[in-house]
N, C-alpha and C. Protein backbone atom coordinates (compact mmCIF):
# COMPACT_ATOMS: atom_id res chain seq x y z
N UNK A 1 8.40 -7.86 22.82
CA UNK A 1 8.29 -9.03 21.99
C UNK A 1 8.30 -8.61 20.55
N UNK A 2 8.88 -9.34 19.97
CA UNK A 2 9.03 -8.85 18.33
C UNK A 2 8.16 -9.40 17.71
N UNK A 3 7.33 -8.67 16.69
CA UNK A 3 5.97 -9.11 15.78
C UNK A 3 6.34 -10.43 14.78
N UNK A 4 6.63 -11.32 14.34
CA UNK A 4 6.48 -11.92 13.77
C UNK A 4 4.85 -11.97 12.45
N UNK A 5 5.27 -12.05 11.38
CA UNK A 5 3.91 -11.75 10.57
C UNK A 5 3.56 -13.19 10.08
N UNK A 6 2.76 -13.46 9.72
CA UNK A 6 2.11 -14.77 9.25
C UNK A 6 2.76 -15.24 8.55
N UNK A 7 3.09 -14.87 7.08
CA UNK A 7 4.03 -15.38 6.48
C UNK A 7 5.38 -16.12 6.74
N UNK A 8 6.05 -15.59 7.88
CA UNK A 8 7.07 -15.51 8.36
C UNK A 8 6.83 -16.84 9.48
N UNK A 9 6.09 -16.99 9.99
CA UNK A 9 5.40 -18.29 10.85
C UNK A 9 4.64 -19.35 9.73
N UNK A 10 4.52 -19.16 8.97
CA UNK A 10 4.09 -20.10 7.71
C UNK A 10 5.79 -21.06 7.64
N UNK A 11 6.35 -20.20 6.78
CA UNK A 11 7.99 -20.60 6.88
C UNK A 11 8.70 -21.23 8.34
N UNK A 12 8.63 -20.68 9.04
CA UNK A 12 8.93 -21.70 10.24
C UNK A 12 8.16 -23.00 10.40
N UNK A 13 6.96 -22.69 10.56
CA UNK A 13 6.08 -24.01 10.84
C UNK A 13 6.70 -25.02 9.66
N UNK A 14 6.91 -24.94 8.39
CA UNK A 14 7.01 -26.24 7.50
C UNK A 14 9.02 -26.08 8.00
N UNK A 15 9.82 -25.21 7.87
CA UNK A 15 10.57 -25.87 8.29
C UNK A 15 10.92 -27.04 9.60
N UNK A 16 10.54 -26.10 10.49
CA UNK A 16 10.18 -27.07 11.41
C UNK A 16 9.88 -28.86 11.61
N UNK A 17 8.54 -28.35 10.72
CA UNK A 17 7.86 -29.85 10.32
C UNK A 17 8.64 -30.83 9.40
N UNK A 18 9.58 -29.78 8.55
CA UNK A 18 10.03 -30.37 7.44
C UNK A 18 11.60 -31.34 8.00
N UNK A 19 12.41 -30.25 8.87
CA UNK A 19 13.26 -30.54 10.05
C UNK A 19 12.82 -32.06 10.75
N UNK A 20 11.91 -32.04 11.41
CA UNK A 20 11.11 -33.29 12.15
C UNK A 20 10.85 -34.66 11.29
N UNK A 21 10.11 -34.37 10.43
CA UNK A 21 10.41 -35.29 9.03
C UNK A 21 11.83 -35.76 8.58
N UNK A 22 12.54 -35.31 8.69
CA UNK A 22 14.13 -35.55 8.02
C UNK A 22 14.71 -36.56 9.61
N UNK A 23 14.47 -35.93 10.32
CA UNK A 23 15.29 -36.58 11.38
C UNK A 23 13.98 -38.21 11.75
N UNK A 24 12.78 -38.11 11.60
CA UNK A 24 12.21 -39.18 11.63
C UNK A 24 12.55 -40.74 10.46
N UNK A 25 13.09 -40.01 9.42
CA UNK A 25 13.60 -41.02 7.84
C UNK A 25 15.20 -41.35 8.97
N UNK A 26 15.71 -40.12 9.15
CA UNK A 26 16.93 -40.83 9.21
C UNK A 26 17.27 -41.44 10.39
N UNK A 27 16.51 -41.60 11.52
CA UNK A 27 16.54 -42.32 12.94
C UNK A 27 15.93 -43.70 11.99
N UNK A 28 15.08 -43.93 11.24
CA UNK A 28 14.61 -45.37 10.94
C UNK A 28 15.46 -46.19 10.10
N UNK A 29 16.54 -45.50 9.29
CA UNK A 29 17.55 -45.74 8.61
C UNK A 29 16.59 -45.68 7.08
N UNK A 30 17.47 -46.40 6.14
CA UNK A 30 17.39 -46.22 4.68
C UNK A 30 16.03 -47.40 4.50
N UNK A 31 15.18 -46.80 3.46
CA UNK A 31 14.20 -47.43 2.80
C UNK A 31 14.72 -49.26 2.62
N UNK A 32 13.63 -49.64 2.76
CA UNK A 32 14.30 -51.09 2.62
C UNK A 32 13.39 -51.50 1.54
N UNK A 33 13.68 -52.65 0.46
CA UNK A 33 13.07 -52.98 -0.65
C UNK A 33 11.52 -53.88 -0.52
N UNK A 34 11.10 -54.05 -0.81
CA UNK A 34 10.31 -55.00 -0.10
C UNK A 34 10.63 -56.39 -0.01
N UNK A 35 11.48 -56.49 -0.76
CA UNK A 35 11.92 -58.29 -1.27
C UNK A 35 11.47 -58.78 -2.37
N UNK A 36 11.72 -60.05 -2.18
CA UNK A 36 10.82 -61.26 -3.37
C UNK A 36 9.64 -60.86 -2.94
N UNK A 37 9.12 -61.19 -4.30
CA UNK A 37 7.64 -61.70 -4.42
C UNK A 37 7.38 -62.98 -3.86
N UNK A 38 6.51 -63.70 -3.38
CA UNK A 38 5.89 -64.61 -3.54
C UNK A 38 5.79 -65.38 -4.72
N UNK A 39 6.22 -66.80 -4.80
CA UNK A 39 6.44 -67.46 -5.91
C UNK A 39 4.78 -68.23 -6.09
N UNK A 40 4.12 -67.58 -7.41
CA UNK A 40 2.86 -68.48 -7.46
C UNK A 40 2.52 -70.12 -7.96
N UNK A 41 3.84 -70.79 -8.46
CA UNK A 41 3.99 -71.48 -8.67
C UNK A 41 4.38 -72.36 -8.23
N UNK A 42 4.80 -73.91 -8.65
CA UNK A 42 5.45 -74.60 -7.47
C UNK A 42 7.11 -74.06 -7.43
N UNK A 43 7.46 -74.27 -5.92
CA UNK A 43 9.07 -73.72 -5.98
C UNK A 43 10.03 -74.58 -6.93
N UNK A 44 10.63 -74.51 -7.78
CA UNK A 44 11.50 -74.99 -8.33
C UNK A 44 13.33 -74.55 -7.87
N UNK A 45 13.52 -73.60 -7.13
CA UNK A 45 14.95 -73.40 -6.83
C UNK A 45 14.71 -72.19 -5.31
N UNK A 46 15.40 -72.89 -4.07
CA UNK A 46 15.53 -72.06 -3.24
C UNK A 46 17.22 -71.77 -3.10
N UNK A 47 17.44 -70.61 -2.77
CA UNK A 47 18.52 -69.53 -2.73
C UNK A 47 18.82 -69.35 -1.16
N UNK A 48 19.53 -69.61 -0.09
CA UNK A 48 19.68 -69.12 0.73
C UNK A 48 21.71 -68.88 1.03
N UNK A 49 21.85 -67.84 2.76
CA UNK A 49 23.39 -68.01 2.41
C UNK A 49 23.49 -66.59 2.26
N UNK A 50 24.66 -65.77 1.65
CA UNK A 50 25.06 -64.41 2.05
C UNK A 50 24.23 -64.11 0.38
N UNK A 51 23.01 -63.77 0.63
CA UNK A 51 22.32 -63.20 -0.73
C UNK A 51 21.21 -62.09 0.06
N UNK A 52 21.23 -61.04 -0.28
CA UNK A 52 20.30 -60.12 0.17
C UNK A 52 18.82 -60.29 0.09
N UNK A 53 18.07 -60.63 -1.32
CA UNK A 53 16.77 -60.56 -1.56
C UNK A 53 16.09 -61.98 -1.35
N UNK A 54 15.72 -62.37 -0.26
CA UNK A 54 15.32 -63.11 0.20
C UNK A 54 13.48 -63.18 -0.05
N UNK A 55 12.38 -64.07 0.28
CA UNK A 55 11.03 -63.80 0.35
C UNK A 55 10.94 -65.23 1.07
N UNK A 56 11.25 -65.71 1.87
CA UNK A 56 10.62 -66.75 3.09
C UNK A 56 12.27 -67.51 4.10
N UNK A 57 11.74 -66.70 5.15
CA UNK A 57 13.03 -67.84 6.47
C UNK A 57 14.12 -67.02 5.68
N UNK A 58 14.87 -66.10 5.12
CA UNK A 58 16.30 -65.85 4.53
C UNK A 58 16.57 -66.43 3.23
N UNK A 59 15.38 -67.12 2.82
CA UNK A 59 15.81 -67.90 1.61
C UNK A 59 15.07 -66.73 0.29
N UNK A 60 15.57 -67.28 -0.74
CA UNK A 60 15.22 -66.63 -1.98
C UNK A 60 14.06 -68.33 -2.57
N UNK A 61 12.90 -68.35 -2.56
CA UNK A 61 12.21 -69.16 -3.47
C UNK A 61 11.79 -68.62 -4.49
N UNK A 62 12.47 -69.34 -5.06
CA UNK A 62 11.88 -69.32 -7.13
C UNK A 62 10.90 -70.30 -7.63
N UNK A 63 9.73 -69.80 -8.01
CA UNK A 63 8.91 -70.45 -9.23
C UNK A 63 9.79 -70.80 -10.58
N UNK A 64 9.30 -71.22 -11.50
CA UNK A 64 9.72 -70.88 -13.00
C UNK A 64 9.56 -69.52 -13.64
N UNK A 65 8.64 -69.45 -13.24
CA UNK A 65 7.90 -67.81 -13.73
C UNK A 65 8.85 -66.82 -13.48
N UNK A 66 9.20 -66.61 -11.89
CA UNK A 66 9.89 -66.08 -11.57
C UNK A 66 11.60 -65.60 -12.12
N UNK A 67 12.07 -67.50 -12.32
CA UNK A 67 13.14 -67.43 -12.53
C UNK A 67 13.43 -67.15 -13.85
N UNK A 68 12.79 -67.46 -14.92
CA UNK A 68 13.03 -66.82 -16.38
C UNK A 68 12.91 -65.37 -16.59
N UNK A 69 11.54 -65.10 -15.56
CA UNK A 69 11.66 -63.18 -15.54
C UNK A 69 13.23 -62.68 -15.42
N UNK A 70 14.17 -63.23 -14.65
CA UNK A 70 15.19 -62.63 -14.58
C UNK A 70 15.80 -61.89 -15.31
N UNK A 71 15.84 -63.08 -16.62
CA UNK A 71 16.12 -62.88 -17.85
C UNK A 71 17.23 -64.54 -18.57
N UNK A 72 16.90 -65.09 -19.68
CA UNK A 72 17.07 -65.75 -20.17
C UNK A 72 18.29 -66.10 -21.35
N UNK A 73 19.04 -66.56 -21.47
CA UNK A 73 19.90 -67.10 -22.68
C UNK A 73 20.13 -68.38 -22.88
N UNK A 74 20.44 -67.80 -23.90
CA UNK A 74 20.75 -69.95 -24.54
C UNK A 74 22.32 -70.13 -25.36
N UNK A 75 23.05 -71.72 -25.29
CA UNK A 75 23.96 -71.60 -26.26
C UNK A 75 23.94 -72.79 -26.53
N UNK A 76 24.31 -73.43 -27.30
CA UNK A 76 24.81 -74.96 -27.98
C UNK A 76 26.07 -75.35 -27.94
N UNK A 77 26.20 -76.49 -27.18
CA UNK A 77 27.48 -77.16 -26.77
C UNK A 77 27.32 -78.67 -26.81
N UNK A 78 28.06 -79.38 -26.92
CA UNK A 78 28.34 -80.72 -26.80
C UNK A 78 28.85 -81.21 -25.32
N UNK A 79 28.08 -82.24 -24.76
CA UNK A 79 28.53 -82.34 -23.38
C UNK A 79 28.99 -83.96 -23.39
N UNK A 80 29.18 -84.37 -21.94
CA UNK A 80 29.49 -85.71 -21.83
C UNK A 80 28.10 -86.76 -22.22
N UNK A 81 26.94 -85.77 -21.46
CA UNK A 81 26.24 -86.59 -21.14
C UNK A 81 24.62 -87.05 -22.59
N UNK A 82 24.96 -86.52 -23.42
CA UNK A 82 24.33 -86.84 -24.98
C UNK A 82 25.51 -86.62 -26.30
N UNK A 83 24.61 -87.42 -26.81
CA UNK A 83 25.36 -88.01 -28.29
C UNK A 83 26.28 -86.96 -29.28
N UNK A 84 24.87 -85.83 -29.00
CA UNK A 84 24.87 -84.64 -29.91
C UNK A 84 25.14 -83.45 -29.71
N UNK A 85 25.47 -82.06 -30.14
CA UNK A 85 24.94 -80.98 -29.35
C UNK A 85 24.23 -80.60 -29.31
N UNK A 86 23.79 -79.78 -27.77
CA UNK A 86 22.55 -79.71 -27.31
C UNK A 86 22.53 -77.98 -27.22
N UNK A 87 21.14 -77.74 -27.66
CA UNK A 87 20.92 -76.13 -26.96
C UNK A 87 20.46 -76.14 -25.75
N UNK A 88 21.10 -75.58 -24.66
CA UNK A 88 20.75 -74.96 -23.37
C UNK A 88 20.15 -73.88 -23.38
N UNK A 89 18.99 -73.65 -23.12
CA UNK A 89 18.45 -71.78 -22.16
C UNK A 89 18.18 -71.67 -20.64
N UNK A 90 18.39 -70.62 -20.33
CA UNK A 90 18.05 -70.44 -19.24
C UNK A 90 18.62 -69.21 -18.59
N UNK A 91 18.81 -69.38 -16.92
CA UNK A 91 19.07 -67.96 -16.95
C UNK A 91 20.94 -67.84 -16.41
N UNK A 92 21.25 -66.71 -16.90
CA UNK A 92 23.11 -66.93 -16.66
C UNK A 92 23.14 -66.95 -15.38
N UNK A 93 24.25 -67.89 -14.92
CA UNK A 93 24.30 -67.85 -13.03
C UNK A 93 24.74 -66.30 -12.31
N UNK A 94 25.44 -65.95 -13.56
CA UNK A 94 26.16 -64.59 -12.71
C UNK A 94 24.80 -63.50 -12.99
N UNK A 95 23.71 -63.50 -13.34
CA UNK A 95 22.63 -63.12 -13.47
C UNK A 95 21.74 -63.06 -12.49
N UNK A 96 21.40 -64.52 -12.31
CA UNK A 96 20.62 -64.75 -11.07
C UNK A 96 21.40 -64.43 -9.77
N UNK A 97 22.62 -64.63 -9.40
CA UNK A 97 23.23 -64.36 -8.21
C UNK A 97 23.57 -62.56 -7.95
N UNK A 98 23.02 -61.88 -9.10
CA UNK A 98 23.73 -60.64 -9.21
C UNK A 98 22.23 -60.44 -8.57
N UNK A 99 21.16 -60.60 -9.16
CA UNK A 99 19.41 -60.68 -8.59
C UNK A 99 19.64 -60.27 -7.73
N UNK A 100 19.80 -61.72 -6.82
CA UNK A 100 19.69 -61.77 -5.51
C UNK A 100 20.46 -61.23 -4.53
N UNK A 101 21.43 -60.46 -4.64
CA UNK A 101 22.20 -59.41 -4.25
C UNK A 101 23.26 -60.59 -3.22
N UNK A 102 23.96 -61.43 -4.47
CA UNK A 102 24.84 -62.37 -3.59
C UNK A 102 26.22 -62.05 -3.17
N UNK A 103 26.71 -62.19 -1.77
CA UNK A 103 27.95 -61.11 -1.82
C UNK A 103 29.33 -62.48 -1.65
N UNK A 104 28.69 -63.43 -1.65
CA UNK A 104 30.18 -64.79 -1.55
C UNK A 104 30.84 -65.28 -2.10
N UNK A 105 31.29 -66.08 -2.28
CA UNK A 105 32.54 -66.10 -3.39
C UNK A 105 32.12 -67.95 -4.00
N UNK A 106 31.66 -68.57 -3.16
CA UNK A 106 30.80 -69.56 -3.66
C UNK A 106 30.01 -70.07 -3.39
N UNK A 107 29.08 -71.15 -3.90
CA UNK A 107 28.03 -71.57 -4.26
C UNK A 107 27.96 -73.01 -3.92
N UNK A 108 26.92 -73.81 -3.39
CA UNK A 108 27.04 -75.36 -3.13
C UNK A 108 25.68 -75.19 -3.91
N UNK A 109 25.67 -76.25 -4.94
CA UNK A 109 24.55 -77.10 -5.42
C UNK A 109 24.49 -77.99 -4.72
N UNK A 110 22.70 -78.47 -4.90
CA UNK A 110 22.18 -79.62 -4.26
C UNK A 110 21.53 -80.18 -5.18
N UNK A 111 21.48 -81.02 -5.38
CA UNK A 111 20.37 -81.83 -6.61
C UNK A 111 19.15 -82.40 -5.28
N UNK A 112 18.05 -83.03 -6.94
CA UNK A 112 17.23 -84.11 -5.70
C UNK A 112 17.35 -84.96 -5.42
N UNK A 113 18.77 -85.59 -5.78
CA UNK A 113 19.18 -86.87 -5.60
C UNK A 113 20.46 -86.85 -4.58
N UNK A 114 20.11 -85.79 -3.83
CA UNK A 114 21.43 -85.39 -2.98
C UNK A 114 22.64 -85.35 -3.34
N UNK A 115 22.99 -85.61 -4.51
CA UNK A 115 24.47 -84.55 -5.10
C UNK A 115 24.41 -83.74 -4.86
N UNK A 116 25.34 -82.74 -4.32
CA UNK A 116 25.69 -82.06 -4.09
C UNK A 116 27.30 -81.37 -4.85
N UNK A 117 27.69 -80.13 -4.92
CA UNK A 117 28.25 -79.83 -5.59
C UNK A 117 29.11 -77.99 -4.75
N UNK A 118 30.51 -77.89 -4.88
CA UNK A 118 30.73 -76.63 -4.43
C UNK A 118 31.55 -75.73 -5.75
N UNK A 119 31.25 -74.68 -6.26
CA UNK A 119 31.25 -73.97 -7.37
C UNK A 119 31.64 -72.76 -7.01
N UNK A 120 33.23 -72.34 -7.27
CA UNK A 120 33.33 -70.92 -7.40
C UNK A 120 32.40 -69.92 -8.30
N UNK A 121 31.92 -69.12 -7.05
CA UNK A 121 31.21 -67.76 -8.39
C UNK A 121 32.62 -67.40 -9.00
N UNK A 122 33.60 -67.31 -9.06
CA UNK A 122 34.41 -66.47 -9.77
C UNK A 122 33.68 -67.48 -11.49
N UNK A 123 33.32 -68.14 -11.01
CA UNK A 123 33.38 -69.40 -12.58
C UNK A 123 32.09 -68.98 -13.71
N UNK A 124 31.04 -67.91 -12.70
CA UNK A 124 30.09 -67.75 -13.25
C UNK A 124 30.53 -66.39 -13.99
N UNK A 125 31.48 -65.36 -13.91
CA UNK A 125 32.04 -64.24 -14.30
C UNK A 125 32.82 -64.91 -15.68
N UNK A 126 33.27 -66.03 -15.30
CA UNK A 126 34.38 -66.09 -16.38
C UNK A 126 33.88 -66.93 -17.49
N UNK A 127 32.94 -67.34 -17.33
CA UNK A 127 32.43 -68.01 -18.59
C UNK A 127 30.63 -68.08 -18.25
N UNK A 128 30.06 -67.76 -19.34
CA UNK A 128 28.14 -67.66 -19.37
C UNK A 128 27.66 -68.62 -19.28
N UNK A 129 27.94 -69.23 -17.83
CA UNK A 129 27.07 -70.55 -17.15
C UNK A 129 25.57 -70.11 -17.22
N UNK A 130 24.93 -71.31 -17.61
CA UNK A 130 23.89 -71.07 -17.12
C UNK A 130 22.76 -71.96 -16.37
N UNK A 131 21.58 -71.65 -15.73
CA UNK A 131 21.35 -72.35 -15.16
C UNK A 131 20.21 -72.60 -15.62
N UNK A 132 20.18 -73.86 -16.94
CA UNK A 132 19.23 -73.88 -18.01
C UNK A 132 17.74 -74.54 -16.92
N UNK A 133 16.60 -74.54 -17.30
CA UNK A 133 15.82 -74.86 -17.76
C UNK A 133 15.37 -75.47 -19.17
N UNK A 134 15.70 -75.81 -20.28
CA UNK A 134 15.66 -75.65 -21.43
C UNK A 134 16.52 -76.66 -21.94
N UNK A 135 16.53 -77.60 -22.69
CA UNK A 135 17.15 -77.82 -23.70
C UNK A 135 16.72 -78.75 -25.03
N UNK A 136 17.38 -77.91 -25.86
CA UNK A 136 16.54 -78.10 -27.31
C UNK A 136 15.42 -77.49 -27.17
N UNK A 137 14.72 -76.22 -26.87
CA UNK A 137 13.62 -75.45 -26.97
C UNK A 137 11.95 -76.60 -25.63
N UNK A 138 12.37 -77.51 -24.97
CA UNK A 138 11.94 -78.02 -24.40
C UNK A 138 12.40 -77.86 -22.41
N UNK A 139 11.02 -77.41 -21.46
CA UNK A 139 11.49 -77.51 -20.35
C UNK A 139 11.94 -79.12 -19.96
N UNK A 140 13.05 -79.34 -19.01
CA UNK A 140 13.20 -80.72 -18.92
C UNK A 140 12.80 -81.35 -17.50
N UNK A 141 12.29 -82.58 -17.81
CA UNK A 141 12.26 -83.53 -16.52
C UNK A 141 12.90 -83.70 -15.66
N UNK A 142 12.42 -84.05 -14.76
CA UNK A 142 13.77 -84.71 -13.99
C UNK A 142 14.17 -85.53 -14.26
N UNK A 143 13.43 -86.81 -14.83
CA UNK A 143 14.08 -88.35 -15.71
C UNK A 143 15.12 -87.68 -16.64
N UNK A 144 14.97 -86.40 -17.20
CA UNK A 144 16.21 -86.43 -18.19
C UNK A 144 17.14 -84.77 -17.62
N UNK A 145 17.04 -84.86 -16.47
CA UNK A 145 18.08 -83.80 -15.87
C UNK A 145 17.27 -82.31 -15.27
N UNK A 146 15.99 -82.79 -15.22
CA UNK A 146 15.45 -81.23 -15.11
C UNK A 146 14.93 -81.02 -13.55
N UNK A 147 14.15 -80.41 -12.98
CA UNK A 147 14.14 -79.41 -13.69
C UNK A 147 15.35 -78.16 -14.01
N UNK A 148 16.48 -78.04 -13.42
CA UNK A 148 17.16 -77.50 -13.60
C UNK A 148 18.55 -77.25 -13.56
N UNK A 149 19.23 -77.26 -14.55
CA UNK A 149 21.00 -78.01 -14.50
C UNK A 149 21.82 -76.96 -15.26
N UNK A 150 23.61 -77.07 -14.01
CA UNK A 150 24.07 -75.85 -14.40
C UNK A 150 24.88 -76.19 -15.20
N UNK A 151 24.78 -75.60 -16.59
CA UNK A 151 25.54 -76.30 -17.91
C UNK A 151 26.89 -75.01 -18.27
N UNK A 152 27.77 -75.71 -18.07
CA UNK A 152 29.07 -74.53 -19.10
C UNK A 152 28.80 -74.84 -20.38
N UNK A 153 29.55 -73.61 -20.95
CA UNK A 153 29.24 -73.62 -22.39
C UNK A 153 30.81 -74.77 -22.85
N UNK A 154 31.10 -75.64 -22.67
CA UNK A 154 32.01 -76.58 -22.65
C UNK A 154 32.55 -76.07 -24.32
N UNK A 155 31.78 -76.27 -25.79
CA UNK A 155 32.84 -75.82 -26.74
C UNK A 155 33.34 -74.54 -26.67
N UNK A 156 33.21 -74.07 -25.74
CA UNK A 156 33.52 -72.28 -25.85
C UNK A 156 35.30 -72.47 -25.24
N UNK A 157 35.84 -73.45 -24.79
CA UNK A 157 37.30 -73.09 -24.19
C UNK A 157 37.53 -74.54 -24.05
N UNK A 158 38.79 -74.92 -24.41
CA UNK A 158 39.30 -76.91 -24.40
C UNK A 158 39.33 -76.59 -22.89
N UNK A 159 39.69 -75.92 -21.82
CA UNK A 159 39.77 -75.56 -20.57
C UNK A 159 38.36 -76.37 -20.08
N UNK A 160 36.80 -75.86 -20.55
CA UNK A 160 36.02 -76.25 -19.73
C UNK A 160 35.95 -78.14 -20.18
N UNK A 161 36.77 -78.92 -21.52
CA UNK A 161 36.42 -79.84 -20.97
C UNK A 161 36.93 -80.94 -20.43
N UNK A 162 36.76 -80.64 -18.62
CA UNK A 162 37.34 -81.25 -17.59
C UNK A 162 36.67 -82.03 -16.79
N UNK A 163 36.72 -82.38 -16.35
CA UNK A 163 36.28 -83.23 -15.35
C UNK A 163 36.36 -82.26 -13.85
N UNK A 164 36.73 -81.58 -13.71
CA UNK A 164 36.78 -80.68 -12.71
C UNK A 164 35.30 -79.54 -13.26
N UNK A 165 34.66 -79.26 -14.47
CA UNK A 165 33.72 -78.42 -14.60
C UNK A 165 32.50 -79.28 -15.13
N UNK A 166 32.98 -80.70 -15.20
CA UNK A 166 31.30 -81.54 -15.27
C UNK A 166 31.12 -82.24 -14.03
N UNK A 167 32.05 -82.14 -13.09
CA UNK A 167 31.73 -82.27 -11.56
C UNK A 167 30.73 -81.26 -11.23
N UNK A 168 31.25 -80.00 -11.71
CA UNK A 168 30.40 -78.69 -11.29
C UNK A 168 28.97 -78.81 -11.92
N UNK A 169 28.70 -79.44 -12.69
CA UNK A 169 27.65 -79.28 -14.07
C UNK A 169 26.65 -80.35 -12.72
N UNK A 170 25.81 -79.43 -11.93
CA UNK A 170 24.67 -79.99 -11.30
C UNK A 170 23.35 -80.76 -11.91
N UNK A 171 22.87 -81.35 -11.95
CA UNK A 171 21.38 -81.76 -13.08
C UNK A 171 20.32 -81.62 -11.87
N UNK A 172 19.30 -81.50 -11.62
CA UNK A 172 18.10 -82.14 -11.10
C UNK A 172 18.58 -81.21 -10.06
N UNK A 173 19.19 -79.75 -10.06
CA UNK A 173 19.54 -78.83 -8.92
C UNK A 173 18.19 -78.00 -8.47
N UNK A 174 17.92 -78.57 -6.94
CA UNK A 174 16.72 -77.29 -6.20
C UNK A 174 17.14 -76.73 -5.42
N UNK A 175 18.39 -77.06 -5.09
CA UNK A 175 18.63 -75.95 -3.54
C UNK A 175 20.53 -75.00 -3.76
N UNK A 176 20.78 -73.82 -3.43
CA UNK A 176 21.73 -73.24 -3.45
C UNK A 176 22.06 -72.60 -2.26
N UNK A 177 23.31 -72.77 -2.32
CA UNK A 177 23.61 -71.52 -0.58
C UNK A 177 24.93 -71.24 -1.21
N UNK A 178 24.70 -69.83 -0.78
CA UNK A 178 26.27 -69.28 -1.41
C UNK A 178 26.52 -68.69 -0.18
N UNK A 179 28.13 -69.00 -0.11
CA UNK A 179 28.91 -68.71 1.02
C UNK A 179 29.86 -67.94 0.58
């Protein structure tokens, strides 16, 4: 029998162990994220549909809290639906859908008034939609479109103003599924 010295069995033992470890990670597959948080607030926008980061049933629920953490912008445009132009903030759609790890090509809005609405994502790439909360430095109602409506930046291109992209322009939107 050949002597083996301690040292030399030190080194085996952690390879070994270390060996056993590697094949235990990779039989369970890759780390998984934990998800959403828990929204502490009331839900204001659920997300469900081919989007990865989900936190209840497959759906993505958003607080407010939540959804401005994303991250926020604003622009000023003139729309159909006031006199004047208005500043929009909120958060860009291709922002929030990038979040939520959305892999489809579009989007159905729902309002609470059951409008409903179907929206190429290509639309959120090509121009900084967003999906305000906000306008004029004020969160809005639902009596006046809130809580949350997806506004194009309409003076930014004579293109957006159509009637084909204020069809798209959701108001009083809580629910999304992207397909």
């Amino acid at each position: 029998m050949k002597y083996v010295g301690k040292e030399t069995q030190s080194i085996q033992r952690r390879t070994l162990f270390g060996l056993a470890g590697a094949i235990a990670v990779a039989s369970t597959g890759p780390a998984r994220s934990a998800g959403l948080a828990m929204p502490q607030g009331k839900v204001v926008l659920s997300v469900s549909g081919l989007i990865k980061e989900t936190n209840k049933d497959g759906a993505a629920e958003l607080d407010m809290t939540m959804l401005e953490a994303i991250g926020t912008a604003s622009f000023t445009t003139s729309t159909p639906w006031y006199n004047t132009p208005a500043t929009f903030s909120g958060v860009p759609m291709a922002k929030l859908l990038d979040y939520l790890g959305a892999t489809g090509t579009m989007i159905t809005a729902y309002a609470l008034n059951d409008y409903k609405t179907d929206i190429p994502i290509e639309d959120f790439r090509k121009f900084p939609t967003l999906l305000a909360t906000k306008r004029d430095g004020a969160y809005m109602p639902v009596r006046d479109k809130g809580p949350l409506f997806i506004v194009y930046p309409y003076d930014s291109d004579p293109n957006l103003k159509h009637q084909v992209y204020y069809s798209r322009s959701a108001w009083q939107v809580a629910r999304m599924v992207v397909r």
